[in-house]
C-alpha atoms as a PDB file:
ATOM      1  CA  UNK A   1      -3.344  18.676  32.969  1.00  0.00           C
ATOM      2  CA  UNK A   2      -2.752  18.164  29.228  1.00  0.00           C
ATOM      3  CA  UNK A   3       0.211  18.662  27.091  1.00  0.00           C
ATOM      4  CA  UNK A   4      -0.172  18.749  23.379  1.00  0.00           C
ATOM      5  CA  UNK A   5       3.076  18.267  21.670  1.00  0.00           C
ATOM      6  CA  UNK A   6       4.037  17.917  17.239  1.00  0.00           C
ATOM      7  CA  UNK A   7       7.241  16.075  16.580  1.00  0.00           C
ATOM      8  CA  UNK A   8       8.344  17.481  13.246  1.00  0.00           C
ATOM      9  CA  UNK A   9       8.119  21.384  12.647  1.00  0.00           C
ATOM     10  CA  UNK A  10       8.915  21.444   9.025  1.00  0.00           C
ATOM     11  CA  UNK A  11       6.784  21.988   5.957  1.00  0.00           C
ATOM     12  CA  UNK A  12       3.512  20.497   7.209  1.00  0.00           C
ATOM     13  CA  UNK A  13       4.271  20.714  10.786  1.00  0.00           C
ATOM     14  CA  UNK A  14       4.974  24.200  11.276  1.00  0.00           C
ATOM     15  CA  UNK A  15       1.641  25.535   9.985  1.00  0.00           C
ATOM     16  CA  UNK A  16      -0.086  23.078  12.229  1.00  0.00           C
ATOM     17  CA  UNK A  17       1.518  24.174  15.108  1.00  0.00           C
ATOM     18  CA  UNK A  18       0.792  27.484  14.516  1.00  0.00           C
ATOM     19  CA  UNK A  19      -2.914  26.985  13.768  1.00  0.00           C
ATOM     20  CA  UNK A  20      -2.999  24.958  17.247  1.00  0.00           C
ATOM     21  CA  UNK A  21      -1.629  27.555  19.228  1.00  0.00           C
ATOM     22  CA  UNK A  22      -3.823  30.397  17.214  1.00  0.00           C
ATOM     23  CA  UNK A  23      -7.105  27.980  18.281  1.00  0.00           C
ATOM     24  CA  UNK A  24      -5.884  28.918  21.799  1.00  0.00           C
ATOM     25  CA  UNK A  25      -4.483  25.173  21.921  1.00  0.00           C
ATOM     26  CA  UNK A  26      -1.248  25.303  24.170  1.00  0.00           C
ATOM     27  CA  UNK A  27       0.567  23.257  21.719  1.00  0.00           C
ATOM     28  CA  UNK A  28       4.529  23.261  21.716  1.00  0.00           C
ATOM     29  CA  UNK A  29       6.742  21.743  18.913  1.00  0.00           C
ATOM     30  CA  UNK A  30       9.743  19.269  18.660  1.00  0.00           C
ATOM     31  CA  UNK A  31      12.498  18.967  16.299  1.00  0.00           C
ATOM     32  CA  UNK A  32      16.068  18.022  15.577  1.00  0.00           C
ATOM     33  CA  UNK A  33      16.923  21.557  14.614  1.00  0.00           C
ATOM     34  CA  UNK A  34      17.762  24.652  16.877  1.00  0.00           C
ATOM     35  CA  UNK A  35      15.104  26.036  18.431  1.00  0.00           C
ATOM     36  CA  UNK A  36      16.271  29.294  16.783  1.00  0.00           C
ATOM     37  CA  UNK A  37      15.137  28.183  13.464  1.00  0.00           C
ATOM     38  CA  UNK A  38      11.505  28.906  14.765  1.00  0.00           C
ATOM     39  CA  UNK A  39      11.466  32.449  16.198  1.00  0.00           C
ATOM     40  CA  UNK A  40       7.815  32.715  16.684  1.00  0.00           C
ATOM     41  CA  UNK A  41       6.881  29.118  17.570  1.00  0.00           C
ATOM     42  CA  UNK A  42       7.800  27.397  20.902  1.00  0.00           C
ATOM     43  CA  UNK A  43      10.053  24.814  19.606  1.00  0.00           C
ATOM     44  CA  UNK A  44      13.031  22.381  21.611  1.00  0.00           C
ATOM     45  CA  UNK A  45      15.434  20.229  20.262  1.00  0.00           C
ATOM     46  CA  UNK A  46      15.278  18.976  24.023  1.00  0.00           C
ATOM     47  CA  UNK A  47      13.877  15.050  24.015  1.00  0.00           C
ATOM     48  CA  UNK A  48      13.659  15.305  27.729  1.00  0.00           C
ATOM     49  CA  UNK A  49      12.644  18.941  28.173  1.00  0.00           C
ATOM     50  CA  UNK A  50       9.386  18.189  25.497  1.00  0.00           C
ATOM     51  CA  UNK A  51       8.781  14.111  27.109  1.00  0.00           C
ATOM     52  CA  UNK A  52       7.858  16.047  30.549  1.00  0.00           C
ATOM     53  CA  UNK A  53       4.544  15.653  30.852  1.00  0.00           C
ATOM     54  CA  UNK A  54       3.636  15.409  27.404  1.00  0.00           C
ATOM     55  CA  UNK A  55       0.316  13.465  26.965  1.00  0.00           C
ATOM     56  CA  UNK A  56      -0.626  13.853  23.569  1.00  0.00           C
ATOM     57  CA  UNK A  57       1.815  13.335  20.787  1.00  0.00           C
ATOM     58  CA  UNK A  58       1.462  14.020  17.104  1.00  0.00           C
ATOM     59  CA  UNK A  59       3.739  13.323  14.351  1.00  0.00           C
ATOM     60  CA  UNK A  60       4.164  14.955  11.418  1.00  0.00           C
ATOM     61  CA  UNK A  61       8.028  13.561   9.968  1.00  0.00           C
ATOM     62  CA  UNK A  62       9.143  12.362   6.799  1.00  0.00           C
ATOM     63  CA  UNK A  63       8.896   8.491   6.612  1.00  0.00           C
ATOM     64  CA  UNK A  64       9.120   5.222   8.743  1.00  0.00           C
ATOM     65  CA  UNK A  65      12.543   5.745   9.887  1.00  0.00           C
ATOM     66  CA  UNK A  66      12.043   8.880  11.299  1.00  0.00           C
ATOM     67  CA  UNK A  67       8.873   7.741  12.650  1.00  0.00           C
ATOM     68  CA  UNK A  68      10.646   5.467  14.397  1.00  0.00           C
ATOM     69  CA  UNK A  69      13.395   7.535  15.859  1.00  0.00           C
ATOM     70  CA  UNK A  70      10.387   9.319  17.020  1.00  0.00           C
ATOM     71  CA  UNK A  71       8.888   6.647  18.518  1.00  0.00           C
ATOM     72  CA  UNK A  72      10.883   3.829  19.342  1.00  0.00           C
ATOM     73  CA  UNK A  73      14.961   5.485  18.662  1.00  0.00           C
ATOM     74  CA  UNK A  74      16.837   8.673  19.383  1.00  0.00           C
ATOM     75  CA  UNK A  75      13.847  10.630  20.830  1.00  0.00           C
ATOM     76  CA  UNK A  76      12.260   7.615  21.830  1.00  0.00           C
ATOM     77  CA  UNK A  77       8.662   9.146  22.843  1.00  0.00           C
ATOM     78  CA  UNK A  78       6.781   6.142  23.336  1.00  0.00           C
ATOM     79  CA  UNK A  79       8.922   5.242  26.741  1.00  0.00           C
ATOM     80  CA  UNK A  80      10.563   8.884  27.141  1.00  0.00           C
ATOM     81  CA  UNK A  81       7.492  10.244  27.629  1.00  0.00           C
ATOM     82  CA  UNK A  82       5.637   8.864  31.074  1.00  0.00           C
ATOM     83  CA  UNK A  83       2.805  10.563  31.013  1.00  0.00           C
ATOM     84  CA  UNK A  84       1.852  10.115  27.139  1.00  0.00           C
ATOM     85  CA  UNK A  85      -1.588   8.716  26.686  1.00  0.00           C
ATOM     86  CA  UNK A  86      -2.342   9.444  23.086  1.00  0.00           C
ATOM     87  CA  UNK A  87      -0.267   9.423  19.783  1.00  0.00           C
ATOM     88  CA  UNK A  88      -1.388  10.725  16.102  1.00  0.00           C
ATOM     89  CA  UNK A  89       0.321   9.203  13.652  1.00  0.00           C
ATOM     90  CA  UNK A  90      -0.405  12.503  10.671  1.00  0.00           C
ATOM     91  CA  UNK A  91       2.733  11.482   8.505  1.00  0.00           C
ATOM     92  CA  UNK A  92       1.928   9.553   5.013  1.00  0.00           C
ATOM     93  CA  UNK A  93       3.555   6.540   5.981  1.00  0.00           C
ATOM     94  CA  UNK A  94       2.870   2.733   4.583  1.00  0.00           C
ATOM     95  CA  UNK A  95      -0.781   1.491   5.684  1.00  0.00           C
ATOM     96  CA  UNK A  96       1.388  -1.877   7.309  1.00  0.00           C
ATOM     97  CA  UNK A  97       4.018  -0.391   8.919  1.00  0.00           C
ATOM     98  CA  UNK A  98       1.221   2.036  10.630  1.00  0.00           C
ATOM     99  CA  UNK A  99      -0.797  -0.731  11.432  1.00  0.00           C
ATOM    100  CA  UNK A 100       1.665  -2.704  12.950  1.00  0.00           C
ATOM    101  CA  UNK A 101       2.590  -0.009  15.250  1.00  0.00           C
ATOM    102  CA  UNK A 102      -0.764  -1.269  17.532  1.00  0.00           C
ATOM    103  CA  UNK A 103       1.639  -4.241  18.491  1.00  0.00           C
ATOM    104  CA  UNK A 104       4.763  -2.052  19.183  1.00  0.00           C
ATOM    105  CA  UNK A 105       2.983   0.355  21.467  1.00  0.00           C
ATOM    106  CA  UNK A 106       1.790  -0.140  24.897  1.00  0.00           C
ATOM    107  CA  UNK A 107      -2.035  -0.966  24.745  1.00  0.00           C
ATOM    108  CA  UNK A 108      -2.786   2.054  27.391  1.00  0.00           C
ATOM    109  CA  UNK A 109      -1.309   4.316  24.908  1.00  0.00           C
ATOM    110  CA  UNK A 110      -4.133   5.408  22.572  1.00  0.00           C
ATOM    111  CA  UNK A 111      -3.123   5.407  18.767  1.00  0.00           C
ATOM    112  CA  UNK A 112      -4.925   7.406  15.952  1.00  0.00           C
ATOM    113  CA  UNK A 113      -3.629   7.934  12.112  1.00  0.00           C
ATOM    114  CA  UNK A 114      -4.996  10.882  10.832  1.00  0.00           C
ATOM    115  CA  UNK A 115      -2.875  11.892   7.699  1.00  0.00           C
ATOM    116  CA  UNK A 116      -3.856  15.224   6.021  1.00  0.00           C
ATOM    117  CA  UNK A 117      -3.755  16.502   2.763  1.00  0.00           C
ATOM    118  CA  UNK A 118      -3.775  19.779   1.540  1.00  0.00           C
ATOM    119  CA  UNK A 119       0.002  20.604   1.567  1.00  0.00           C
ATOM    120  CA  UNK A 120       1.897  23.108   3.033  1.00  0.00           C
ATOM    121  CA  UNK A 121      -0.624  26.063   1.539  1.00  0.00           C
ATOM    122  CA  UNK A 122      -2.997  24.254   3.798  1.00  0.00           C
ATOM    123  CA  UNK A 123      -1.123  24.000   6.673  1.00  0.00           C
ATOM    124  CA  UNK A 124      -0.484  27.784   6.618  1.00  0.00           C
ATOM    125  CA  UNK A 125      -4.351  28.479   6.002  1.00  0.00           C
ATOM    126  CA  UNK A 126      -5.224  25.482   8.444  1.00  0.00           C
ATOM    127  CA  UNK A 127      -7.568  24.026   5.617  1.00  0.00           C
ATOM    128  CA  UNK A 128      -6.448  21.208   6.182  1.00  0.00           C
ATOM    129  CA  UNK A 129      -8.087  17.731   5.225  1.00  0.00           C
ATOM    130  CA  UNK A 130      -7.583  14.563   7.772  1.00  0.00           C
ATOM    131  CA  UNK A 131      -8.371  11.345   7.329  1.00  0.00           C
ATOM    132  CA  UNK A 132      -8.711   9.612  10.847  1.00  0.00           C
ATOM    133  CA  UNK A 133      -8.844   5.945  11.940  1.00  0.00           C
ATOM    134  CA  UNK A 134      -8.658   4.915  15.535  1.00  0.00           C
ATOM    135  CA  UNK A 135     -11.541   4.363  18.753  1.00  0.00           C
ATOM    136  CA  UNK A 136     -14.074   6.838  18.769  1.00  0.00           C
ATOM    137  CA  UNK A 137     -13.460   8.354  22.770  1.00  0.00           C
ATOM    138  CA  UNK A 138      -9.546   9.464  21.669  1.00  0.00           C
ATOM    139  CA  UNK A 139     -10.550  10.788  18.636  1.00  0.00           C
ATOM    140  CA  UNK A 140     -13.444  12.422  19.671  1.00  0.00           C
ATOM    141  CA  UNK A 141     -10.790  14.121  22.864  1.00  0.00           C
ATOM    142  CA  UNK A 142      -8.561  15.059  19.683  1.00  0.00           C
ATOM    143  CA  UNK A 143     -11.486  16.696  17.807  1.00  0.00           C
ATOM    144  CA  UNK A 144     -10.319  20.428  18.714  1.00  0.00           C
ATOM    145  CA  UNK A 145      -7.155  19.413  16.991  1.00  0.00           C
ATOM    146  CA  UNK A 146      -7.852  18.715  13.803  1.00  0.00           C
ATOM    147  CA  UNK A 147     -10.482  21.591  13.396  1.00  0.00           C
ATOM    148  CA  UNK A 148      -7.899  24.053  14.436  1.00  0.00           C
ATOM    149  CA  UNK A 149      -6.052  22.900  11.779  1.00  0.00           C
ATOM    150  CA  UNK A 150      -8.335  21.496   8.981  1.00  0.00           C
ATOM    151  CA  UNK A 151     -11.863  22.542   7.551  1.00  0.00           C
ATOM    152  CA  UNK A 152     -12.210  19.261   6.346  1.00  0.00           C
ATOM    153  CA  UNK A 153     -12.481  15.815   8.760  1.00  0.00           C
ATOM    154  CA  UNK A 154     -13.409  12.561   7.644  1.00  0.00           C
ATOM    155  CA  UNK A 155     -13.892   9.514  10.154  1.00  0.00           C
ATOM    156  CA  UNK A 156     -12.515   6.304   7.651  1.00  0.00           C
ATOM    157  CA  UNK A 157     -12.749   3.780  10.319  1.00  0.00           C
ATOM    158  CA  UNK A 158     -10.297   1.789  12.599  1.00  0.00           C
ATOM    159  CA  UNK A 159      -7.142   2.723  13.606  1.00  0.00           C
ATOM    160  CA  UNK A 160      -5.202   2.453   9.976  1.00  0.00           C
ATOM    161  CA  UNK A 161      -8.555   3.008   7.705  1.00  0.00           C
ATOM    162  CA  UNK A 162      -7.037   6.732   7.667  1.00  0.00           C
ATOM    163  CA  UNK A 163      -2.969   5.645   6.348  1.00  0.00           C
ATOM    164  CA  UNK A 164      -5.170   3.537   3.841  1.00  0.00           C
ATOM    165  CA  UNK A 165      -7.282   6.279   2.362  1.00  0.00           C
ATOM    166  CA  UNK A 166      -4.522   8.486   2.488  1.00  0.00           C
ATOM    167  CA  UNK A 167      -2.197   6.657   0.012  1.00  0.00           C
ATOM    168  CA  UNK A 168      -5.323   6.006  -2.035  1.00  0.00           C
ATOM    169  CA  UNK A 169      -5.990  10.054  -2.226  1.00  0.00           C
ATOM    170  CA  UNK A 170      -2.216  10.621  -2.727  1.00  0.00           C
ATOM    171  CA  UNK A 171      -2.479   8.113  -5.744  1.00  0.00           C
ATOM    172  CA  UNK A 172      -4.976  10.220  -7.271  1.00  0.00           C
ATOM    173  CA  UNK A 173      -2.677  13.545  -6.245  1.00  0.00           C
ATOM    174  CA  UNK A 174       0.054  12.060  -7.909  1.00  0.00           C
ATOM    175  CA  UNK A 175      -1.510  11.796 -11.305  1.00  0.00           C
ATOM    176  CA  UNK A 176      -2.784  14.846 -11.334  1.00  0.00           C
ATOM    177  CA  UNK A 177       0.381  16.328 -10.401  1.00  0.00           C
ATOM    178  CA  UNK A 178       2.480  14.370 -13.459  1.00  0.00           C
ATOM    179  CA  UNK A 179      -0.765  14.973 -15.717  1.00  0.00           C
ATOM    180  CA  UNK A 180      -1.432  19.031 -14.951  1.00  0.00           C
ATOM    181  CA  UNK A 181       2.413  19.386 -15.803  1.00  0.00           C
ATOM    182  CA  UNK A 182       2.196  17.590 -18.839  1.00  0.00           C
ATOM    183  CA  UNK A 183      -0.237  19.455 -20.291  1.00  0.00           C
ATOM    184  CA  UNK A 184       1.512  22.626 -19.179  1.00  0.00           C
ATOM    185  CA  UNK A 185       4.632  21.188 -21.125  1.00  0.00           C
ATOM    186  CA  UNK A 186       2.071  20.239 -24.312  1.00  0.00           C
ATOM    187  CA  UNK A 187       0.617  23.871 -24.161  1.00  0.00           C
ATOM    188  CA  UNK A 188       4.502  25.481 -23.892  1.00  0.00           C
ATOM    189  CA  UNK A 189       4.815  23.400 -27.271  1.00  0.00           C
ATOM    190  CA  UNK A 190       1.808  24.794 -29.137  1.00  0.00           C
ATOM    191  CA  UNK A 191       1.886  28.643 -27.645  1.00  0.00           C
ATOM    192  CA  UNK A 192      -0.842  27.950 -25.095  1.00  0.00           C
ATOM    193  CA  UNK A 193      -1.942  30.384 -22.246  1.00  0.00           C
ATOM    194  CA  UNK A 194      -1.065  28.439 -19.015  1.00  0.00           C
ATOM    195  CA  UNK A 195      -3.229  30.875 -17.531  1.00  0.00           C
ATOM    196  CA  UNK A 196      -5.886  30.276 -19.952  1.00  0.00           C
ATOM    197  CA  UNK A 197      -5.492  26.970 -19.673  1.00  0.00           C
ATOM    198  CA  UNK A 198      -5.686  26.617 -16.509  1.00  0.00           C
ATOM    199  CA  UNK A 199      -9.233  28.653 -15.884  1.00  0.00           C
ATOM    200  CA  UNK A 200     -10.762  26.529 -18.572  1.00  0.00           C
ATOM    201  CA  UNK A 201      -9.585  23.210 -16.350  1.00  0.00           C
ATOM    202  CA  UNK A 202     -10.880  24.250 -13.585  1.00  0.00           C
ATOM    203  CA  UNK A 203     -14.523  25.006 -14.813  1.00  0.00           C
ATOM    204  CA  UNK A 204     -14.057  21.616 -17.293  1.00  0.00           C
ATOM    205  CA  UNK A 205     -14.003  18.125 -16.646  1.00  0.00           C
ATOM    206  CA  UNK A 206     -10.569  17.651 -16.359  1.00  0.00           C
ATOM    207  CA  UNK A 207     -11.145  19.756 -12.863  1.00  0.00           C
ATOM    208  CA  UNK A 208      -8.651  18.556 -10.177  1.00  0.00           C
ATOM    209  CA  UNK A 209      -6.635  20.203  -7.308  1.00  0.00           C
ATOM    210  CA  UNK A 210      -3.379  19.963  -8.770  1.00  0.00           C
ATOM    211  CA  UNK A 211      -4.546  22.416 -11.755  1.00  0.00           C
ATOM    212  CA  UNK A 212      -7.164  24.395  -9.496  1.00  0.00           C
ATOM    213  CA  UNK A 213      -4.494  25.577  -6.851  1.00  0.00           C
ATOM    214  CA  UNK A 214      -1.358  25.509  -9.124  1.00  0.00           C
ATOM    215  CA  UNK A 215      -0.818  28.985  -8.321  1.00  0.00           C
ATOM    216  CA  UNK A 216      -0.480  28.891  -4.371  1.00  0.00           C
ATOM    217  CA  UNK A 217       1.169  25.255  -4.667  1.00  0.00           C
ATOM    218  CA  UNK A 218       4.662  25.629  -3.294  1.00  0.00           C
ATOM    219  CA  UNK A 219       6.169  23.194  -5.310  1.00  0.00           C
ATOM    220  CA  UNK A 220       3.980  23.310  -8.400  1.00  0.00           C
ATOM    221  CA  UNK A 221       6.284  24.104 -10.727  1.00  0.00           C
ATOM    222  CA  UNK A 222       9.417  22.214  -9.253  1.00  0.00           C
ATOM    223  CA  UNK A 223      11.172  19.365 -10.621  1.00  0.00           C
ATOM    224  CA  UNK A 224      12.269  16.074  -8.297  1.00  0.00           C
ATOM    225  CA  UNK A 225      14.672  16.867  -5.521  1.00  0.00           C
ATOM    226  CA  UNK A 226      15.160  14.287  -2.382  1.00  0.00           C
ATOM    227  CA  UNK A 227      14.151  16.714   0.090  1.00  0.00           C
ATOM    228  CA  UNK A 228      10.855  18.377  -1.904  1.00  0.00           C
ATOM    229  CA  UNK A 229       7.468  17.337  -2.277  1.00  0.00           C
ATOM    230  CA  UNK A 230       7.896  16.091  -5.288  1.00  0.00           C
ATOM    231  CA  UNK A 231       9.847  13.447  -3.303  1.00  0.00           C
ATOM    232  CA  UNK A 232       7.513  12.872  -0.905  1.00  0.00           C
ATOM    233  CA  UNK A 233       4.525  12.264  -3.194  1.00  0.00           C
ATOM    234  CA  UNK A 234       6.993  10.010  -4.861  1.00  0.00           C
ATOM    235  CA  UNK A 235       7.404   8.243  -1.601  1.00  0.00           C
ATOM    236  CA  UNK A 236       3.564   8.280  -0.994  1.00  0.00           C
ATOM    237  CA  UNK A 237       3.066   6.351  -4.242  1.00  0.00           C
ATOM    238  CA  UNK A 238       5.528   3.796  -2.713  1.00  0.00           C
ATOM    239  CA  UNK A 239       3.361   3.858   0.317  1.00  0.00           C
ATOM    240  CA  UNK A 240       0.464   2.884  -1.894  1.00  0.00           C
ATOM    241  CA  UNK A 241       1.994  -0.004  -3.730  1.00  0.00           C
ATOM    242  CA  UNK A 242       3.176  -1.712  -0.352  1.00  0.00           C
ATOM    243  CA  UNK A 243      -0.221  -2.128   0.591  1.00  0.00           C
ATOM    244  CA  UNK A 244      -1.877  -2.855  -3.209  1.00  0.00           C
ATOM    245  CA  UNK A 245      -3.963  -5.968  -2.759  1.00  0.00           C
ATOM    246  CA  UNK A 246      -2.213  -9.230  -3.937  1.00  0.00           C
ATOM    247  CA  UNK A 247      -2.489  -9.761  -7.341  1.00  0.00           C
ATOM    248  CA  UNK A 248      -3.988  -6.285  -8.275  1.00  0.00           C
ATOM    249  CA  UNK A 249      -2.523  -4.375 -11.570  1.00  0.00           C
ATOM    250  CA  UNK A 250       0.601  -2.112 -10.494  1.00  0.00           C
ATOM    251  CA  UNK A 251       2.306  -1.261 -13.930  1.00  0.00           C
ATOM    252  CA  UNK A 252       0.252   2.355 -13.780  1.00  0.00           C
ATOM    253  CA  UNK A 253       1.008   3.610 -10.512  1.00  0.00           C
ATOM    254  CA  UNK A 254       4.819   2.119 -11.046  1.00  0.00           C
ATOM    255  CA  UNK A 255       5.131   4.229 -13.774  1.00  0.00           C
ATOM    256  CA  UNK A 256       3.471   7.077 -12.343  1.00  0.00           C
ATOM    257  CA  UNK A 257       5.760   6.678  -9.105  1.00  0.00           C
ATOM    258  CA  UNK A 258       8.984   7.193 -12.097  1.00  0.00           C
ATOM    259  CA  UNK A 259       7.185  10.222 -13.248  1.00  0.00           C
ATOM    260  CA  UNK A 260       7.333  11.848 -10.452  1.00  0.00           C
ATOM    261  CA  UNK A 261      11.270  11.006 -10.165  1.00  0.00           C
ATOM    262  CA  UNK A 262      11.911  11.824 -13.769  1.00  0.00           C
ATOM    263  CA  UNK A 263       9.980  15.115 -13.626  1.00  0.00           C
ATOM    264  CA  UNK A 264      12.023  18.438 -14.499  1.00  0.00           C
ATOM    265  CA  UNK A 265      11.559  21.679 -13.069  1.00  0.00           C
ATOM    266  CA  UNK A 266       9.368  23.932 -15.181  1.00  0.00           C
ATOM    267  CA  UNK A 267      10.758  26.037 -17.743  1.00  0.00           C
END
């Protein structure tokens, strides 16, 4: 008997839930807040009542330190839960810290990182993309997962290839999130269609996601708040650097990660 269980029902986690349980996965949800802030989706605030029998754990919160309340703290998972056999690591989350979670975890827990991108449009439409490092027999037990909540699945590698193409993605993200706006700002200036512009980027070679899906992004046209996704890309970019080879050039993605903190809300 299996029991599949996401710690973090917010943005991301939410729609990943519910694509789970619409897969006819028996999937049920954890988080800090009252259950009642998820009407339709089976959701505890209970770290005992979710730990029994949970074998399969995937996480989908914030950053390391909620990770490892997750893990290792308040919730505590890793020894909470007796039964657990498998964790997913899916949060964008520094490629060391994830790797050195192999050391921190009992070796007869199986660990996989499979951060997706997409954001929370994604989620909802479960078009998700996942990048997944990790041994080939839990990942290929996880399979029915990720393709009830993604379209697109990419095998990177060892456990931590998937953290480490992630942040290299999210680099790319990034820019074209600062860049797309900037031109948007440029075109305000000269009494440019953003609409016009927009078609004419995504048949042209400055083609990117950003630009292509600006209208379904949630936080497209939002400025830099802590608890947005403009954060979170910014923390993504921090993500990236931690891991930058030694010695490799950081001043662009530096300034790119104050961009992103600078960047105003759309007029």
């Amino acid at each position: 008997m299996t029991k599949i269980g996401l710690a973090g029902v917010g943005r991301m986690g939410s729609g990943m839930l519910t694509n789970m349980r619409k897969g006819g996965i028996d999937a049920v949800g954890f988080d800090i807040r009252p259950a009642s802030t998820f009407p339709n989706l089976p959701v505890s605030n209970d770290a005992d009542n979710f730990a029994q029998g949970l074998t399969t754990l995937i996480t989908v919160v914030r950053d390391t330190a909620q990770t490892d309340e997750v893990l290792f703290g308040a919730q505590g998972f890793v020894t909470r839960a007796t039964q657990l056999d498998t964790i997913i690591v899916s949060s964008t989350l520094s490629p060391k810290y994830v790797r050195a979670l192999r050391d921190r975890i009992p070796t007869h827990i199986n660990l996989i990182d499979a951060p997706m991108s997409g954001a929370q449009v994604g989620a909802i439409e479960g078009t998700l993309a996942f990048m997944i490092g990790g041994d080939d027999a839990p990942i290929t037990a996880a399979w029915p997962l990720f393709e009830a909540m993604g379209t697109s699945l990419h095998r990177m590698g060892e456990f931590g290839d998937g953290i480490q193409a992630k942040v290299l993605n999210n680099l790319l993200c990034a820019s074209h999130t600062v860049m797309t706006r900037l031109i948007l700002d440029w075109a305000t200036e000269a009494d440019l269609d953003h609409t016009k512009l927009l078609a004419l980027v995504g048949k042209a070679t400055g083609q990117n996601w950003f630009a292509s899906r600006f209208e379904q992004i949630e936080f497209a046209r939002q400025g830099y708040e802590p608890s947005n996704t403009i954060a979170i890309l910014e923390k993504d970019v921090a993500a990236a650097l931690d891991a930058a080879p030694n010695g490799a050039y950081t001043a662009l993605p530096e300034l790119l990660k104050q961009m992103l903190h600078d960047l105003e809300p759309m007029r």
